[in-house]
PDB file of N, CA and C in Angstrom:
ATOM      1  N   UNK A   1      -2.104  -1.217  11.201  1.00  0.00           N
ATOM      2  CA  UNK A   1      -2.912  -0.260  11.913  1.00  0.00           C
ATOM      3  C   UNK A   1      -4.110   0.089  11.049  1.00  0.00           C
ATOM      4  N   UNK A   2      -5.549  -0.061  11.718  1.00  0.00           N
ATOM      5  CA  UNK A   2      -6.360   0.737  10.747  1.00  0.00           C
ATOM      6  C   UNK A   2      -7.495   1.485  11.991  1.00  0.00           C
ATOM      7  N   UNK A   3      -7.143   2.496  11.794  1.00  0.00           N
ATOM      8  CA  UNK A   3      -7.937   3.540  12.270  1.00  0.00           C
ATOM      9  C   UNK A   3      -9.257   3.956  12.093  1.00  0.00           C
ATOM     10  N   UNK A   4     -10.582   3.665  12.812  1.00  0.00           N
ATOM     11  CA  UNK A   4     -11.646   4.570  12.385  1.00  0.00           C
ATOM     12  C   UNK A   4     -12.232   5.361  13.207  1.00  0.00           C
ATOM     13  N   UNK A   5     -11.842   6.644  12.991  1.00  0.00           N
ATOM     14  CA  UNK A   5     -12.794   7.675  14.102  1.00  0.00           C
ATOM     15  C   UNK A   5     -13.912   7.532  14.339  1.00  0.00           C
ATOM     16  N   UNK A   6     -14.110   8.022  15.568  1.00  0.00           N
ATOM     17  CA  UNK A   6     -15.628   7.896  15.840  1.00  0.00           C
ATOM     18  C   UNK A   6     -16.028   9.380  15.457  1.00  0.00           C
ATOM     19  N   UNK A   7     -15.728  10.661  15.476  1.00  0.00           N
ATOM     20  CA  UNK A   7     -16.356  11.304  14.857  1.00  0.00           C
ATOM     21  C   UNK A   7     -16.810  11.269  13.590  1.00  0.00           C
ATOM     22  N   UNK A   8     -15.823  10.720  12.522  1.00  0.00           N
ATOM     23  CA  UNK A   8     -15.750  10.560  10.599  1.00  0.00           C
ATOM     24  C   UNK A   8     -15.414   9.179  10.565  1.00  0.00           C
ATOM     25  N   UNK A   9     -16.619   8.154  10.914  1.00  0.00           N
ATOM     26  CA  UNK A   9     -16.189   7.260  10.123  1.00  0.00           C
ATOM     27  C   UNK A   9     -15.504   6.699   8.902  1.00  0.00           C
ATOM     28  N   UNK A  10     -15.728   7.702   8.249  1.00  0.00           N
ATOM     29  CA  UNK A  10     -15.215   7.419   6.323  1.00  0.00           C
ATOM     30  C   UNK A  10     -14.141   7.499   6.592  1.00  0.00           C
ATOM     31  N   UNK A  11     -12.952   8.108   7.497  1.00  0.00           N
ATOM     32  CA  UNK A  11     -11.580   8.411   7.579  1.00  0.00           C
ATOM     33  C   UNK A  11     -10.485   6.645   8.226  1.00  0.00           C
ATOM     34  N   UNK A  12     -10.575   6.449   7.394  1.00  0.00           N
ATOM     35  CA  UNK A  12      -9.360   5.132   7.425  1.00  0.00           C
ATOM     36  C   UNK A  12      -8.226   5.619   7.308  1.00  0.00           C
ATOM     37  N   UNK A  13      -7.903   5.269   8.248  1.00  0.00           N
ATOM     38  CA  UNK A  13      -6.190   5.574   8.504  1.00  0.00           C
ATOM     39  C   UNK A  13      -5.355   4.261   8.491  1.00  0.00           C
ATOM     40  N   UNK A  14      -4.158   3.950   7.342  1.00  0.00           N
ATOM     41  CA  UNK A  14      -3.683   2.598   7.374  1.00  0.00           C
ATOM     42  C   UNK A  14      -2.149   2.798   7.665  1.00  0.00           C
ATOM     43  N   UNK A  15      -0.947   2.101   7.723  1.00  0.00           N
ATOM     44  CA  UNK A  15       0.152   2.329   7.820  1.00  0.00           C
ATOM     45  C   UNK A  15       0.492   1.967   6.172  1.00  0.00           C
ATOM     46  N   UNK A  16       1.902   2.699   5.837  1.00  0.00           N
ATOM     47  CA  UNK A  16       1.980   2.906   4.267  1.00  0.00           C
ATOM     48  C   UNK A  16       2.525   1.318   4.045  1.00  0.00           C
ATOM     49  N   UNK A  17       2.853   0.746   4.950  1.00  0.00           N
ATOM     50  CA  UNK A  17       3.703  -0.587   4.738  1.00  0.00           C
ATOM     51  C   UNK A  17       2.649  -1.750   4.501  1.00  0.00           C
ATOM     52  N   UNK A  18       1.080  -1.163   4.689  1.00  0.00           N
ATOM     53  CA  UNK A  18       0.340  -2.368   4.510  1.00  0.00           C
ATOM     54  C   UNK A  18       0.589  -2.930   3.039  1.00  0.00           C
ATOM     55  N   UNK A  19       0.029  -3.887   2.617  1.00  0.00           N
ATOM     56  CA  UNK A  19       0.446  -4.400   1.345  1.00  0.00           C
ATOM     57  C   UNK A  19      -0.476  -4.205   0.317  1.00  0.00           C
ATOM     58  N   UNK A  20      -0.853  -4.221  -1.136  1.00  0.00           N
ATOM     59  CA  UNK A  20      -2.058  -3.555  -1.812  1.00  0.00           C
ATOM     60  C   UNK A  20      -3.328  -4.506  -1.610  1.00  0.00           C
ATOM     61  N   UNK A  21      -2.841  -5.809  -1.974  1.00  0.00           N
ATOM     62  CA  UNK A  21      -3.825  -6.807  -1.668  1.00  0.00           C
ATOM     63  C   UNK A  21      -4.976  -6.480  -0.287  1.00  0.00           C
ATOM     64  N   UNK A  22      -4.121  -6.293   1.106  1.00  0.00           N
ATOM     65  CA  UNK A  22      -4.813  -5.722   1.898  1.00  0.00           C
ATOM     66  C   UNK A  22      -5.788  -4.559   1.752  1.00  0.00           C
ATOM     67  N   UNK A  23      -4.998  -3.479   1.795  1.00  0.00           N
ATOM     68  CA  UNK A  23      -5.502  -2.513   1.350  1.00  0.00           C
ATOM     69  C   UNK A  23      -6.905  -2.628   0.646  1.00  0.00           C
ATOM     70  N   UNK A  24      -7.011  -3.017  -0.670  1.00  0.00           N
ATOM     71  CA  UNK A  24      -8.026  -3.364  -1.486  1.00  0.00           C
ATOM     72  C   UNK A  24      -9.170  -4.101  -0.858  1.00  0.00           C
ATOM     73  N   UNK A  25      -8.576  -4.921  -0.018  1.00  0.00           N
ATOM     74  CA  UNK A  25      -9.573  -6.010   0.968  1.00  0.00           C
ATOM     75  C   UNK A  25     -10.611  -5.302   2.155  1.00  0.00           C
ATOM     76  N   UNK A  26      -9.405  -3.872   2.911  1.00  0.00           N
ATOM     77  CA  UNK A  26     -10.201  -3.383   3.605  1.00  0.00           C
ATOM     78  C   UNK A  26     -11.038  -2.715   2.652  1.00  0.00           C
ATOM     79  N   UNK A  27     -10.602  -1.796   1.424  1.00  0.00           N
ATOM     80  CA  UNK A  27     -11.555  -0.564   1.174  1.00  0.00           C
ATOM     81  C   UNK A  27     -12.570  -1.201   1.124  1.00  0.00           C
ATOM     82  N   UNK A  28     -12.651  -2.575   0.184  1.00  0.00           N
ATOM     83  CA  UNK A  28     -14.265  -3.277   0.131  1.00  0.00           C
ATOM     84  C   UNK A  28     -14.799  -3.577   0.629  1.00  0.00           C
ATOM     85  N   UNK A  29     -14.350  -3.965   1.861  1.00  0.00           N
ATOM     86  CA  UNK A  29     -15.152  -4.751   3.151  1.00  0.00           C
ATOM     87  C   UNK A  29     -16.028  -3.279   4.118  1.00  0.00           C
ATOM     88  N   UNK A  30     -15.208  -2.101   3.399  1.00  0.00           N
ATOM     89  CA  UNK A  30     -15.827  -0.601   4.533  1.00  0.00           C
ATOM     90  C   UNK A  30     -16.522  -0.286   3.380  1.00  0.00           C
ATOM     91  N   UNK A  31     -16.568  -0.710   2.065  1.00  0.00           N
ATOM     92  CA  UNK A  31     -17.106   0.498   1.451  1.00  0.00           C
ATOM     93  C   UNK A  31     -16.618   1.648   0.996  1.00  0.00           C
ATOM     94  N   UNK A  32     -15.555   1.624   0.804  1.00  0.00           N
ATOM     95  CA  UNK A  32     -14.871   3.281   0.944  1.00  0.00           C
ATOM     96  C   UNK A  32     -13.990   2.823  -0.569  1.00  0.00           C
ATOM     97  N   UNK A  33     -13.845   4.218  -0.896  1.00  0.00           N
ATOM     98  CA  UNK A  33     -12.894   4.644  -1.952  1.00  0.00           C
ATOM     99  C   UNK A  33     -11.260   4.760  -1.776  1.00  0.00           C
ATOM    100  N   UNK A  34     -11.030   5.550  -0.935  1.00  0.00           N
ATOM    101  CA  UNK A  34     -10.056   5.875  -0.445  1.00  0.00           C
ATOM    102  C   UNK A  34      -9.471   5.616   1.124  1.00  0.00           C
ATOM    103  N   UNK A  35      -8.297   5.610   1.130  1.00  0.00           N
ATOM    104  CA  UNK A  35      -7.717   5.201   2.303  1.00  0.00           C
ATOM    105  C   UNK A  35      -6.543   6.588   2.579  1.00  0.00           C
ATOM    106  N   UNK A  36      -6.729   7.049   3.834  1.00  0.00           N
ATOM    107  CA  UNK A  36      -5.406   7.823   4.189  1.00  0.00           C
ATOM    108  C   UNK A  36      -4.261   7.239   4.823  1.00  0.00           C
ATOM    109  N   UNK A  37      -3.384   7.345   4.300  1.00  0.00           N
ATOM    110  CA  UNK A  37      -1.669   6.775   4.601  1.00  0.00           C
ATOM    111  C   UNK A  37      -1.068   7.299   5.761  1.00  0.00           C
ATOM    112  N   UNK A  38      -0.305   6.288   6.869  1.00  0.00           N
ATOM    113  CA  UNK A  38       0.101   7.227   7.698  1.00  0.00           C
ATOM    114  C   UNK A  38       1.970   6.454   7.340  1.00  0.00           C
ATOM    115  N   UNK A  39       2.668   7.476   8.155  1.00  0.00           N
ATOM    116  CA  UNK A  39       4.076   6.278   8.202  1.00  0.00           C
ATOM    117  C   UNK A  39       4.136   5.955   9.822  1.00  0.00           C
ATOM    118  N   UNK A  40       5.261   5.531  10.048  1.00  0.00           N
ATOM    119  CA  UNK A  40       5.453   4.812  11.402  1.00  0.00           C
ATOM    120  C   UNK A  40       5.270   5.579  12.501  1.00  0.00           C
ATOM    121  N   UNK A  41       5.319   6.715  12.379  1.00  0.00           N
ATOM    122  CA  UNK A  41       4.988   7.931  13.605  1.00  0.00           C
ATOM    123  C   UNK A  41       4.076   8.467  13.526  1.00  0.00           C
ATOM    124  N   UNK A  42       2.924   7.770  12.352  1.00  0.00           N
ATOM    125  CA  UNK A  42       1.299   8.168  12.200  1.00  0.00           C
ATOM    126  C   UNK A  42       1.190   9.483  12.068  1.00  0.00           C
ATOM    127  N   UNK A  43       1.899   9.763  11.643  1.00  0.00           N
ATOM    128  CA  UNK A  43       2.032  10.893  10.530  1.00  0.00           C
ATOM    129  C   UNK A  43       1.480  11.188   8.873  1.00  0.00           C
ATOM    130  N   UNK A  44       0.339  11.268   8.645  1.00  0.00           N
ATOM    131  CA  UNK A  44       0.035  11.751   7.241  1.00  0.00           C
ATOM    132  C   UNK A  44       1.149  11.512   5.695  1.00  0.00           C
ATOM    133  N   UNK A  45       0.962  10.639   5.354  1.00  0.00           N
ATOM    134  CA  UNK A  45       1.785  11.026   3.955  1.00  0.00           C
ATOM    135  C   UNK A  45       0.961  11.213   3.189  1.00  0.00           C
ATOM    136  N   UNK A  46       0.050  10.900   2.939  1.00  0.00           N
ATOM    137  CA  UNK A  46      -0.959  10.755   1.675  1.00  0.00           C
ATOM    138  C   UNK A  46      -2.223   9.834   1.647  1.00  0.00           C
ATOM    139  N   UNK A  47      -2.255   9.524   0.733  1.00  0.00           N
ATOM    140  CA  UNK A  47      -4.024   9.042   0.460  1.00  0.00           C
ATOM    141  C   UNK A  47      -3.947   8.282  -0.888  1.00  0.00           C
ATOM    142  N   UNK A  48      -4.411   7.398  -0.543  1.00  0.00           N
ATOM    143  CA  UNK A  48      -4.551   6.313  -2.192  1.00  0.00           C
ATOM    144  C   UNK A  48      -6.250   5.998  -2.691  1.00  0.00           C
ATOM    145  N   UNK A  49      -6.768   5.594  -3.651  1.00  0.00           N
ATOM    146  CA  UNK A  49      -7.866   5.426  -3.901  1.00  0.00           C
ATOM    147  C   UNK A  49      -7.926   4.194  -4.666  1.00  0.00           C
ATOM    148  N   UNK A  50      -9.109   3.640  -4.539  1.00  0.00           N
ATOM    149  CA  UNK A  50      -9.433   1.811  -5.083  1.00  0.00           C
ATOM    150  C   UNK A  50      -8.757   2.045  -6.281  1.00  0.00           C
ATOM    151  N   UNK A  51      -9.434   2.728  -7.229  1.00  0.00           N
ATOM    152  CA  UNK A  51      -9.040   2.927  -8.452  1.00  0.00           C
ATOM    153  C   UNK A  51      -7.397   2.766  -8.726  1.00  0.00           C
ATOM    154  N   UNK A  52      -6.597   4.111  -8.087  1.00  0.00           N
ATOM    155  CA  UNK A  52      -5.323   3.839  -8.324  1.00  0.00           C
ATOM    156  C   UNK A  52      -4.657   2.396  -7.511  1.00  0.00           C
ATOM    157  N   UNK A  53      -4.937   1.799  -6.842  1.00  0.00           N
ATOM    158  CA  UNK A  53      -4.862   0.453  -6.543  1.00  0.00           C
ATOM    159  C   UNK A  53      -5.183  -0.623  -7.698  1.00  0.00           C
ATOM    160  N   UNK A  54      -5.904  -0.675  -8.149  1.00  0.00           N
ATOM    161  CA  UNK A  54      -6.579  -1.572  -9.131  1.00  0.00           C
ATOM    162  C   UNK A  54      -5.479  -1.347 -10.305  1.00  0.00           C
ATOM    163  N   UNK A  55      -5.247  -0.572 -10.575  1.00  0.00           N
ATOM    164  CA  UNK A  55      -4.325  -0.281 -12.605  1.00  0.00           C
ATOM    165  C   UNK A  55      -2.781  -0.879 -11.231  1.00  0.00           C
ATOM    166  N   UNK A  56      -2.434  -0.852 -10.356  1.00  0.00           N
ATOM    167  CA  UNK A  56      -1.017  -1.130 -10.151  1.00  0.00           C
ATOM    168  C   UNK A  56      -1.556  -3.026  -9.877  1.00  0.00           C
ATOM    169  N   UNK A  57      -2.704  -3.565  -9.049  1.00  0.00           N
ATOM    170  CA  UNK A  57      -2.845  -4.866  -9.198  1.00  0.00           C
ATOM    171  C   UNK A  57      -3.060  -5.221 -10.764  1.00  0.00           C
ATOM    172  N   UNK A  58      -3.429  -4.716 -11.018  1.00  0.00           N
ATOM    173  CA  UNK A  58      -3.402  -5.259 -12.701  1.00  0.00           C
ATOM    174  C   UNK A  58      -2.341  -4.949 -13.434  1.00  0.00           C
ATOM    175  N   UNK A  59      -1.183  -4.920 -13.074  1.00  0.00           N
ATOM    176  CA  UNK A  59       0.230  -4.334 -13.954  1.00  0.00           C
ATOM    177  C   UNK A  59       0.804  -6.102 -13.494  1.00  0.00           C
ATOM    178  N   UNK A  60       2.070  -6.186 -14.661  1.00  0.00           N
ATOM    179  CA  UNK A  60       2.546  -6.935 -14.748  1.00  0.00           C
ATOM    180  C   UNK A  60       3.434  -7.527 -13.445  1.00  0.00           C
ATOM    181  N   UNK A  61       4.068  -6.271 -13.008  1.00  0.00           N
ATOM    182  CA  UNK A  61       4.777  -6.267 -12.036  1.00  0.00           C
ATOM    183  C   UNK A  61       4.344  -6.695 -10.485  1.00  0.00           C
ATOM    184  N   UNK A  62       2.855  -6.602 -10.401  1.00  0.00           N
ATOM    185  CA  UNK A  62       2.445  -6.911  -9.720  1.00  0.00           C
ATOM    186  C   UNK A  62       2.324  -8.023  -8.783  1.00  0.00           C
ATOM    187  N   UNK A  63       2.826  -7.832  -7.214  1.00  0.00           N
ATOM    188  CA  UNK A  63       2.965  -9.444  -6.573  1.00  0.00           C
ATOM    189  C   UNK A  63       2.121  -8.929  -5.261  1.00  0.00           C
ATOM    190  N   UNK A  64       1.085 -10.085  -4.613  1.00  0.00           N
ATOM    191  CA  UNK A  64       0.664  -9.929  -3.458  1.00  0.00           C
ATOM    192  C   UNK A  64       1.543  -9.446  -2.816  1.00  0.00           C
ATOM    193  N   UNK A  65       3.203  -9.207  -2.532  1.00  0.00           N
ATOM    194  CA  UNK A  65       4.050  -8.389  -1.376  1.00  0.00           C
ATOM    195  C   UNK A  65       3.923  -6.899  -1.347  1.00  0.00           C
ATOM    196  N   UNK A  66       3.412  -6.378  -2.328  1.00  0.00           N
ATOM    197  CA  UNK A  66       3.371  -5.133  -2.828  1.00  0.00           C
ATOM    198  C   UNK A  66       2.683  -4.713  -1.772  1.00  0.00           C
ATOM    199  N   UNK A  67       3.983  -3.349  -1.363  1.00  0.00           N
ATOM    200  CA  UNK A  67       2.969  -2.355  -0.596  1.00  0.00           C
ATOM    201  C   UNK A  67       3.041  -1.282  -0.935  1.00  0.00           C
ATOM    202  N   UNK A  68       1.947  -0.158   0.027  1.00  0.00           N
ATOM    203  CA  UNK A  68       1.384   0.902  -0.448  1.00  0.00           C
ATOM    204  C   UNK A  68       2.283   1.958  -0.627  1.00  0.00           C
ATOM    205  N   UNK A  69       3.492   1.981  -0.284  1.00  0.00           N
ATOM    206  CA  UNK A  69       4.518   2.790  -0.130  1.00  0.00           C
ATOM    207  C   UNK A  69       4.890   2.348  -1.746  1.00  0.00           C
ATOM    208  N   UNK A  70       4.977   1.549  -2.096  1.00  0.00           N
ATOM    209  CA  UNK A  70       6.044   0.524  -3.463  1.00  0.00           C
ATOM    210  C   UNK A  70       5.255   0.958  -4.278  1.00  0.00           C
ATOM    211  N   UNK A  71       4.267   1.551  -4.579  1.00  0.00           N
ATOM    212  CA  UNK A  71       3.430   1.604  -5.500  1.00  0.00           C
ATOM    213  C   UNK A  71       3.183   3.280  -5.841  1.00  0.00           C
ATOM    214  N   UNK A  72       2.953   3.969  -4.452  1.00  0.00           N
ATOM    215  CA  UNK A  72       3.015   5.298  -4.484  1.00  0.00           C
ATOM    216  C   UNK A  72       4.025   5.942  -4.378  1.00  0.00           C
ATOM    217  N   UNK A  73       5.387   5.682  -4.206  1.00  0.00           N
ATOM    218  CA  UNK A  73       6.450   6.702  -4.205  1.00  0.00           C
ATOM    219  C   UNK A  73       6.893   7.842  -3.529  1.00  0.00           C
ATOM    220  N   UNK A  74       6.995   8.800  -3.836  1.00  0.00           N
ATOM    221  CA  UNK A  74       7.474   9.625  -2.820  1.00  0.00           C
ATOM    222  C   UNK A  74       5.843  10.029  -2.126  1.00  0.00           C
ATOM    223  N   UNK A  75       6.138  10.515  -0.998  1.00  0.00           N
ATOM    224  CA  UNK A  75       4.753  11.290  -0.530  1.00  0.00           C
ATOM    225  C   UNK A  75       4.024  11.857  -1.326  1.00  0.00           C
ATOM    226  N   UNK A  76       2.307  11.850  -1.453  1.00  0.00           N
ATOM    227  CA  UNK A  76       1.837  12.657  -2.054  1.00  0.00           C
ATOM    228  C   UNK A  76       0.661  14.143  -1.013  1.00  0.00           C
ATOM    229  N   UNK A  77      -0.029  14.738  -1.051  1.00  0.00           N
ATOM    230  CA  UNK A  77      -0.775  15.291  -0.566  1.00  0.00           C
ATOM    231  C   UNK A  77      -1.818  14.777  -0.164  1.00  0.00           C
ATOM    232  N   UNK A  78      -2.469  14.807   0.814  1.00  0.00           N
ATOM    233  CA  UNK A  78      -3.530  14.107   1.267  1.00  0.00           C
ATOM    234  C   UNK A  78      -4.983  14.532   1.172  1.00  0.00           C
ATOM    235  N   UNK A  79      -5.601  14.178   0.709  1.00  0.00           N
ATOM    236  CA  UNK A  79      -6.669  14.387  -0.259  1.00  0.00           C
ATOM    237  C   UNK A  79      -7.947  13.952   0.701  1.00  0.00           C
ATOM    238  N   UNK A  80      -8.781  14.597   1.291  1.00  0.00           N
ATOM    239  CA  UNK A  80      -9.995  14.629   2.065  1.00  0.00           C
ATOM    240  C   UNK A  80     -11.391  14.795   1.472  1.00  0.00           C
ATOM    241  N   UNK A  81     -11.855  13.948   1.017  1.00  0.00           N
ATOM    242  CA  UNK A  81     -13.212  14.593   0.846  1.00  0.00           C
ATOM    243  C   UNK A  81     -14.048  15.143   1.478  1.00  0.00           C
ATOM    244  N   UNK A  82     -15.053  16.262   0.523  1.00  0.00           N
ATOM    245  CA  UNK A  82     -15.731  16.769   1.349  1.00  0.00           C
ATOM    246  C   UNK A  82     -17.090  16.156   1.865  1.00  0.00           C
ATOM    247  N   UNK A  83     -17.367  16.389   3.005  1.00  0.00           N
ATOM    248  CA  UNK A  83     -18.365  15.358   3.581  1.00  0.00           C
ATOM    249  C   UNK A  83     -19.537  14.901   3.076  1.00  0.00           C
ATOM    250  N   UNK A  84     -20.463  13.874   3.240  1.00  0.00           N
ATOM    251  CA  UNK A  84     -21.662  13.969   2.611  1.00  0.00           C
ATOM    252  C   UNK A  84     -22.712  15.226   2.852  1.00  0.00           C
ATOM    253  N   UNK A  85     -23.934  14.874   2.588  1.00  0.00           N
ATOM    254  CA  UNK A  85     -24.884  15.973   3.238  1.00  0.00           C
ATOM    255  C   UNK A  85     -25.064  15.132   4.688  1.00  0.00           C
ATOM    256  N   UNK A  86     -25.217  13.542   4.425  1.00  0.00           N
ATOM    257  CA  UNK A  86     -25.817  12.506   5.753  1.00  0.00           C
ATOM    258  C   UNK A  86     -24.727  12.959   6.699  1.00  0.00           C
ATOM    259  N   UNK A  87     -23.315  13.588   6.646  1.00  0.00           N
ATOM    260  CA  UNK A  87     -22.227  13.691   7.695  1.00  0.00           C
ATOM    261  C   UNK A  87     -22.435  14.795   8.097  1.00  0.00           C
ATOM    262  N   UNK A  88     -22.268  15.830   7.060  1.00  0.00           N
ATOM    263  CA  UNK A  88     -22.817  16.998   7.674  1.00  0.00           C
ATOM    264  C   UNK A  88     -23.959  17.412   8.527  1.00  0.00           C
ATOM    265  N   UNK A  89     -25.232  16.749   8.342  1.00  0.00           N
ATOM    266  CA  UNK A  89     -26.783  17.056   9.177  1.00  0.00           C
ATOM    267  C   UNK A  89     -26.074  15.777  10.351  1.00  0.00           C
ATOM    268  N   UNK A  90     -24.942  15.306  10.835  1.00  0.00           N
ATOM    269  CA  UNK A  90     -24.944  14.379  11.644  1.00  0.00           C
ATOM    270  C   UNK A  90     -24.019  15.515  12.624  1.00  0.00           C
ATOM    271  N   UNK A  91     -23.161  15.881  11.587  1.00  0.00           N
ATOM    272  CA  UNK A  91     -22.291  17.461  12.580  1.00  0.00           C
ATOM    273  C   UNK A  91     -23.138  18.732  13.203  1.00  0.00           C
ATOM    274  N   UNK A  92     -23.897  18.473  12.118  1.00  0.00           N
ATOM    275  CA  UNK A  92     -24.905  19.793  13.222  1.00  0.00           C
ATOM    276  C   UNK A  92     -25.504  19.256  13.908  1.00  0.00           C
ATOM    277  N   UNK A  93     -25.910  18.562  13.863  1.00  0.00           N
ATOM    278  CA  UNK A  93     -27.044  17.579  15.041  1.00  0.00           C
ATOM    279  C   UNK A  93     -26.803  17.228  16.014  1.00  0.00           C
ATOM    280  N   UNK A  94     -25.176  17.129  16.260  1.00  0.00           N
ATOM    281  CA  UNK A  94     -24.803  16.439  17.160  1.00  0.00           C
ATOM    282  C   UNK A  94     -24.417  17.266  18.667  1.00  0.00           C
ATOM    283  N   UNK A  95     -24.772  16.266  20.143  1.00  0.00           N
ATOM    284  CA  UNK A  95     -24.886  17.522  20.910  1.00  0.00           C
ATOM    285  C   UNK A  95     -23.662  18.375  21.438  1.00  0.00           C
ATOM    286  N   UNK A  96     -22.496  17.774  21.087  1.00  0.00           N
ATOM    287  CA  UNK A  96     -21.671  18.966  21.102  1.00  0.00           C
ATOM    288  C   UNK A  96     -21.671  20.495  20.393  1.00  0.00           C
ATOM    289  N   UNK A  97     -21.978  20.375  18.958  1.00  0.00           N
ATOM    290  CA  UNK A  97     -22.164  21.517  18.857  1.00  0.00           C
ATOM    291  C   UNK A  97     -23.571  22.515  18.573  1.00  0.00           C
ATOM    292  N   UNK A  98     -23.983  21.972  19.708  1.00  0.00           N
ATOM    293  CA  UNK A  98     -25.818  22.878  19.725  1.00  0.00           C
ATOM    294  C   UNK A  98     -25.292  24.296  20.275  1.00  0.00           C
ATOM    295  N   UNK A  99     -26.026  25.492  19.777  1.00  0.00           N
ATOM    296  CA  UNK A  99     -25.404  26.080  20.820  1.00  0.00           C
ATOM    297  C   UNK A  99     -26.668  26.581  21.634  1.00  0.00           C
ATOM    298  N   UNK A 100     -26.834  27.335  22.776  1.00  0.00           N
ATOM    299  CA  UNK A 100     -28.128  27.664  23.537  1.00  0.00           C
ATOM    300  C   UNK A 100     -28.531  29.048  23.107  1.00  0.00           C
TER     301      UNK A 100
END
């Protein structure tokens, strides 16, 4: 599953079972840092970032089967950044919330 809103593009939503190799493949191909985790009922567990991806592909242990769950462990908190300025002047701008 990979999710991109049309309101927040930047918000990737993946399933935790994808594998890291993947993972890594989408963040680069979007551009993005981070990815938000869902589990099978697309439910929120957490959030991973290139970085912490990269030190677990570069560990010994490391095999293309590896997934994002195998690597991160129990649930963590899900971590949102805060928007750009370009997202924000795109939220006010936009014509839902004009007001008269």
């Amino acid at each position: 599953m990979l999710r991109i809103g049309h309101l927040d593009a930047i918000e990737l939503r993946v399933f935790d079972d994808m594998t890291v190799e993947v993972a890594l493949s989408i963040m680069a191909g979007a551009g993005v840092e981070h990815l938000l985790l869902c589990d099978g009922d697309d439910e929120r567990t957490g959030s991973v970032t290139r970085a912490e991806l990269a030190v677990h592909r570069g560990s010994s242990a490391y095999t293309d089967r590896v997934r994002l769950r195998d690597v991160l462990g129990a649930p963590r908190p899900v971590v949102i950044p805060a928007p750009s300025l370009f997202e924000a002047s795109c939220a006010v701008s936009s014509p839902g919330s004009r007001s008269n």
